[in-house]
C-alpha atoms as a PDB file:
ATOM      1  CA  UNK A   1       1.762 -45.857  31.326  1.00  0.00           C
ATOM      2  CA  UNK A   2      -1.828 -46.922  30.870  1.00  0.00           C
ATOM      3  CA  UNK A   3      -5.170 -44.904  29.348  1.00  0.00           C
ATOM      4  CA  UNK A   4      -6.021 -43.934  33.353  1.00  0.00           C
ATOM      5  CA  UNK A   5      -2.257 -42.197  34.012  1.00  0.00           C
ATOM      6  CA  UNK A   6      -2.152 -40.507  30.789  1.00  0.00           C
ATOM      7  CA  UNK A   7      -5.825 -38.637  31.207  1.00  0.00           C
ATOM      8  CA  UNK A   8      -4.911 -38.003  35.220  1.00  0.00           C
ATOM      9  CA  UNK A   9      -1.739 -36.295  34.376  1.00  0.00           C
ATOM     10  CA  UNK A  10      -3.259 -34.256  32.296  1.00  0.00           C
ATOM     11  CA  UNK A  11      -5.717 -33.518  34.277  1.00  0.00           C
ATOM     12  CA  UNK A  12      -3.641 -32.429  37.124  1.00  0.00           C
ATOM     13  CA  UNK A  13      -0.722 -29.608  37.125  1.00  0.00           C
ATOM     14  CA  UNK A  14      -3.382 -26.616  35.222  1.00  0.00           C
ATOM     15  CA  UNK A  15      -1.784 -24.058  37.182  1.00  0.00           C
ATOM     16  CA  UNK A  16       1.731 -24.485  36.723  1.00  0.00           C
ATOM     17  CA  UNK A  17       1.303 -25.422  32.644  1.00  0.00           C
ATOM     18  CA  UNK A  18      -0.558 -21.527  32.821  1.00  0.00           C
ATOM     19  CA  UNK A  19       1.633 -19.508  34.954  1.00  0.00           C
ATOM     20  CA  UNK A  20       4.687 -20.523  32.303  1.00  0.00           C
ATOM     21  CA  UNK A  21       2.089 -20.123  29.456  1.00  0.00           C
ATOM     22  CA  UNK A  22       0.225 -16.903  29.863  1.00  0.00           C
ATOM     23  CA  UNK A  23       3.789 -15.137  29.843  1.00  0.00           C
ATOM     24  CA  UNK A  24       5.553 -17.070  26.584  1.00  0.00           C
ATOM     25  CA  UNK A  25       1.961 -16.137  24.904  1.00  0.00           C
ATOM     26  CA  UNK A  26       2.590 -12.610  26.176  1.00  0.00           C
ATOM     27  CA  UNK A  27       5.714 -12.347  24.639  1.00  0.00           C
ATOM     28  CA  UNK A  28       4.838 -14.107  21.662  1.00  0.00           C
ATOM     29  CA  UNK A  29       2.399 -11.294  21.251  1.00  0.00           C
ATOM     30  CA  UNK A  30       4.186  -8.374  21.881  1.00  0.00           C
ATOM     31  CA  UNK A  31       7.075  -9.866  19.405  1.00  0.00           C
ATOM     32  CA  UNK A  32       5.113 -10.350  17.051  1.00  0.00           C
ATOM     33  CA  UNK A  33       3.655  -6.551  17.072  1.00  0.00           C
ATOM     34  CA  UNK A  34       7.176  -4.831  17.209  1.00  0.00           C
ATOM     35  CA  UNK A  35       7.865  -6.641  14.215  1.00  0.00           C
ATOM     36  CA  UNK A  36       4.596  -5.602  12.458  1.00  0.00           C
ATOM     37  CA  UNK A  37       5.549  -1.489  13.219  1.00  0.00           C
ATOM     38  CA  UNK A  38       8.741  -2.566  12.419  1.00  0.00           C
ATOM     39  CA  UNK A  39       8.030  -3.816   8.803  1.00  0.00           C
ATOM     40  CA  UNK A  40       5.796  -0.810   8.504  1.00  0.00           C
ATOM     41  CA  UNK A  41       8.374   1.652   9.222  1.00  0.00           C
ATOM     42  CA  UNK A  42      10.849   0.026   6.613  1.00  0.00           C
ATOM     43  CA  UNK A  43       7.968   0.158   4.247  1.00  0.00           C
ATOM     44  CA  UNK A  44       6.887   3.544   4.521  1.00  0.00           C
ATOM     45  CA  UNK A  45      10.858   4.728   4.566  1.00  0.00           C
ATOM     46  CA  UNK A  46      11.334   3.196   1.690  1.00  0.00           C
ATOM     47  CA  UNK A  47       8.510   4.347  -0.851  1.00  0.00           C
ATOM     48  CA  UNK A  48       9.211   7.903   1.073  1.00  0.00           C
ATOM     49  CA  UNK A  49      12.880   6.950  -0.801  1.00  0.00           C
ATOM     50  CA  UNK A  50      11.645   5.515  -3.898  1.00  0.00           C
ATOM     51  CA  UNK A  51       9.265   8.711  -4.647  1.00  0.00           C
ATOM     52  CA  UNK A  52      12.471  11.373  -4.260  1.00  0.00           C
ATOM     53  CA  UNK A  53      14.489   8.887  -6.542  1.00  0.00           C
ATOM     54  CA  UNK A  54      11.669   8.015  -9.113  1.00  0.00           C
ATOM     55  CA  UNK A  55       9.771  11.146  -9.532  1.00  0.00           C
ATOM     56  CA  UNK A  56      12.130  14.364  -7.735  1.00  0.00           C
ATOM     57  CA  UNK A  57       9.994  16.899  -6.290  1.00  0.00           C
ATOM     58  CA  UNK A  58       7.050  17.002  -8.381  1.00  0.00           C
ATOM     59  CA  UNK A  59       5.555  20.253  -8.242  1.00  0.00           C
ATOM     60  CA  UNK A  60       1.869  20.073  -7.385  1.00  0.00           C
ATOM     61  CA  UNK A  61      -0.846  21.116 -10.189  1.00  0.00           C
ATOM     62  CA  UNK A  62      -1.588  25.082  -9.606  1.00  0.00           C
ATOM     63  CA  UNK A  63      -4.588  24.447 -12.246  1.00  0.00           C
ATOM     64  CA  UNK A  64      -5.997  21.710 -14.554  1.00  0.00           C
ATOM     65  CA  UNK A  65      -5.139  21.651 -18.688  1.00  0.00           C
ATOM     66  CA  UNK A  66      -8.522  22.596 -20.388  1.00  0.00           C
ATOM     67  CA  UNK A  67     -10.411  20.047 -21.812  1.00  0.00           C
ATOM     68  CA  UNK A  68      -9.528  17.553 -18.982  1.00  0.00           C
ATOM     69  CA  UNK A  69     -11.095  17.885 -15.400  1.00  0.00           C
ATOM     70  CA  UNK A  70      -8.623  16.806 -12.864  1.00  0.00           C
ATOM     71  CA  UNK A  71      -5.351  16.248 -15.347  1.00  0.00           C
ATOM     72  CA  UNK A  72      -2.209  17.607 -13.607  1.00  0.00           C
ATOM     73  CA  UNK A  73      -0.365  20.286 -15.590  1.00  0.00           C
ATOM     74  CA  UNK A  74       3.084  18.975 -17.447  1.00  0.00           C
ATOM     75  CA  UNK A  75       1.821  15.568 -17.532  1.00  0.00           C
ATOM     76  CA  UNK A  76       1.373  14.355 -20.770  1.00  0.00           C
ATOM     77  CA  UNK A  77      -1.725  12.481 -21.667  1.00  0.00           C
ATOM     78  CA  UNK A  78      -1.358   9.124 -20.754  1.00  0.00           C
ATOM     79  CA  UNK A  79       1.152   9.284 -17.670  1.00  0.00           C
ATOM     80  CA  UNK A  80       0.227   8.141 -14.519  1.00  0.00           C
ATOM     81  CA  UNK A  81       0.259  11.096 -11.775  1.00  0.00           C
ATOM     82  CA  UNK A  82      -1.128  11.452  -8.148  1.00  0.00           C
ATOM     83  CA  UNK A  83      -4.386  13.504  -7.529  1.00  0.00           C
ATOM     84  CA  UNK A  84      -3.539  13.885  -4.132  1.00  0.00           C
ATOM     85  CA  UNK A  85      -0.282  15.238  -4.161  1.00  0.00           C
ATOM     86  CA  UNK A  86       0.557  15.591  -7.771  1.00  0.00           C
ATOM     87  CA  UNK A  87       3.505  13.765  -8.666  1.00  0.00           C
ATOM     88  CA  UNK A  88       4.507  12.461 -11.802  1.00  0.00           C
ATOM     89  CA  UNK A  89       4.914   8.636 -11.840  1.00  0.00           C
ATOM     90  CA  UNK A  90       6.820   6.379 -14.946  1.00  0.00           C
ATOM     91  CA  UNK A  91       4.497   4.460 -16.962  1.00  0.00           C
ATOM     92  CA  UNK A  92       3.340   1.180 -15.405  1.00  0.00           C
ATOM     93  CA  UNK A  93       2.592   2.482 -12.242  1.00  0.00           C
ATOM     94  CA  UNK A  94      -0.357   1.853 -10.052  1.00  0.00           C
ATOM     95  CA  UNK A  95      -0.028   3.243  -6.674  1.00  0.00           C
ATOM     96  CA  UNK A  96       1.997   6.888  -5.535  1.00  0.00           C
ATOM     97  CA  UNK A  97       5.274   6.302  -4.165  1.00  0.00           C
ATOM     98  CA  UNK A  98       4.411   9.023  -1.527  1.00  0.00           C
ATOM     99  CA  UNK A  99       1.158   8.757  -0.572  1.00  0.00           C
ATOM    100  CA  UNK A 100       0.271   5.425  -1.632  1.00  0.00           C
ATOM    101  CA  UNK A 101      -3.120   6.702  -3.583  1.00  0.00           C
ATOM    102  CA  UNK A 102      -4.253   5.046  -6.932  1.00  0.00           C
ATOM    103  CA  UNK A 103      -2.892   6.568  -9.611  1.00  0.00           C
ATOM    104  CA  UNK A 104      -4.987   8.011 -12.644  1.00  0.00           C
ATOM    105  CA  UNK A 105      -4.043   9.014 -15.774  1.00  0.00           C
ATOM    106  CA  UNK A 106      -5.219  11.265 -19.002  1.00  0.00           C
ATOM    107  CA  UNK A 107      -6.998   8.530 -21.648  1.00  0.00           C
ATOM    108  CA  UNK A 108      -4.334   9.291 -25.161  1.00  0.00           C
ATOM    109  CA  UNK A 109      -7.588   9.941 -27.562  1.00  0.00           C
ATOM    110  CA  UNK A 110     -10.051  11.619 -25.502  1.00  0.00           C
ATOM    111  CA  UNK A 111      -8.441  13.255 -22.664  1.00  0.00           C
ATOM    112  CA  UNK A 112     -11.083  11.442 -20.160  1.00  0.00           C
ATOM    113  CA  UNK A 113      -9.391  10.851 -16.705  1.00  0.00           C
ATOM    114  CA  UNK A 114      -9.192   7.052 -15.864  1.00  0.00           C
ATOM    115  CA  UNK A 115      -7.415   5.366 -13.061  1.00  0.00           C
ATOM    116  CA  UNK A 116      -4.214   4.248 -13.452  1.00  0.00           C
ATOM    117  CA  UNK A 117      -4.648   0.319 -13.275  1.00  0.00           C
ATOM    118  CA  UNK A 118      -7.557   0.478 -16.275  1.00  0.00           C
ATOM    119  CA  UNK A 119      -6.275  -1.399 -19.692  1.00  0.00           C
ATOM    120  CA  UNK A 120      -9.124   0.892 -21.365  1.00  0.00           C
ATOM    121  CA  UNK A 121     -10.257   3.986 -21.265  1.00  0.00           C
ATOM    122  CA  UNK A 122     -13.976   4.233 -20.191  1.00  0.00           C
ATOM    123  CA  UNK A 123     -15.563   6.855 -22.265  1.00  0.00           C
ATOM    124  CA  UNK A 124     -14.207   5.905 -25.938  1.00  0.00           C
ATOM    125  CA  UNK A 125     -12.437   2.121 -25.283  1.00  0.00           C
ATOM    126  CA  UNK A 126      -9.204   3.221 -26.103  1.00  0.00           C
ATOM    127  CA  UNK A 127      -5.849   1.132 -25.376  1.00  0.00           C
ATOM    128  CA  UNK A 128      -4.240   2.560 -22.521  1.00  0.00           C
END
């Protein structure tokens, strides 16, 4: 097959190369966006699981400790809790298991609230 056949068979046949296409490219799509709600189920089941088993029913701050604007009460300086919904998280966490909000947490020496992914604490420089 020379230059001229190649370019006139490609050139020819448009309609029946896009009747097959448009519907594989259809179906490609849709495929492609169950699997997206799919994964985002499984993820949002899952850190619904992971805050009951990591954390128990929390109960949410009635009041903050004095000294400390926004600190939830029973968590001890330095732990990472939720200031959305108030649950207690084990150290090295960044994000709420049930929510998914950024953690903050009490600074050790001055009681300054800092988020939770901070090495130091803003106000005095203190380790975290």
């Amino acid at each position: 097959m020379d230059l001229k056949g190649l370019i006139e068979s490609l050139a020819t046949g448009w309609a029946e190369r896009l009747t097959i296409l448009v519907p594989l490219a259809l179906i490609g799509l849709l495929g492609l966006y169950v699997a997206y709600l799919l994964i985002g189920y499984l993820h949002a089941s899952n850190k619904g699981i992971e805050a009951e088993a990591v954390s128990g029913e929390a109960a949410v701050p009635e009041a903050t400790a004095p000294g400390s604007p926004g600190s939830a009460v029973g968590a001890a300086r330095g732990t990472p809790y939720c200031p959305v919904d108030g649950l207690i998280h084990p150290a090295g966490a960044v994000y709420c298991a049930r929510c998914e909000a950024d953690l903050v947490r009490d600074c050790a020496t001055c009681g300054t609230t800092n988020r939770a992914v901070d090495v130091l604490c803003y106000r005095c420089g203190a380790r975290q």
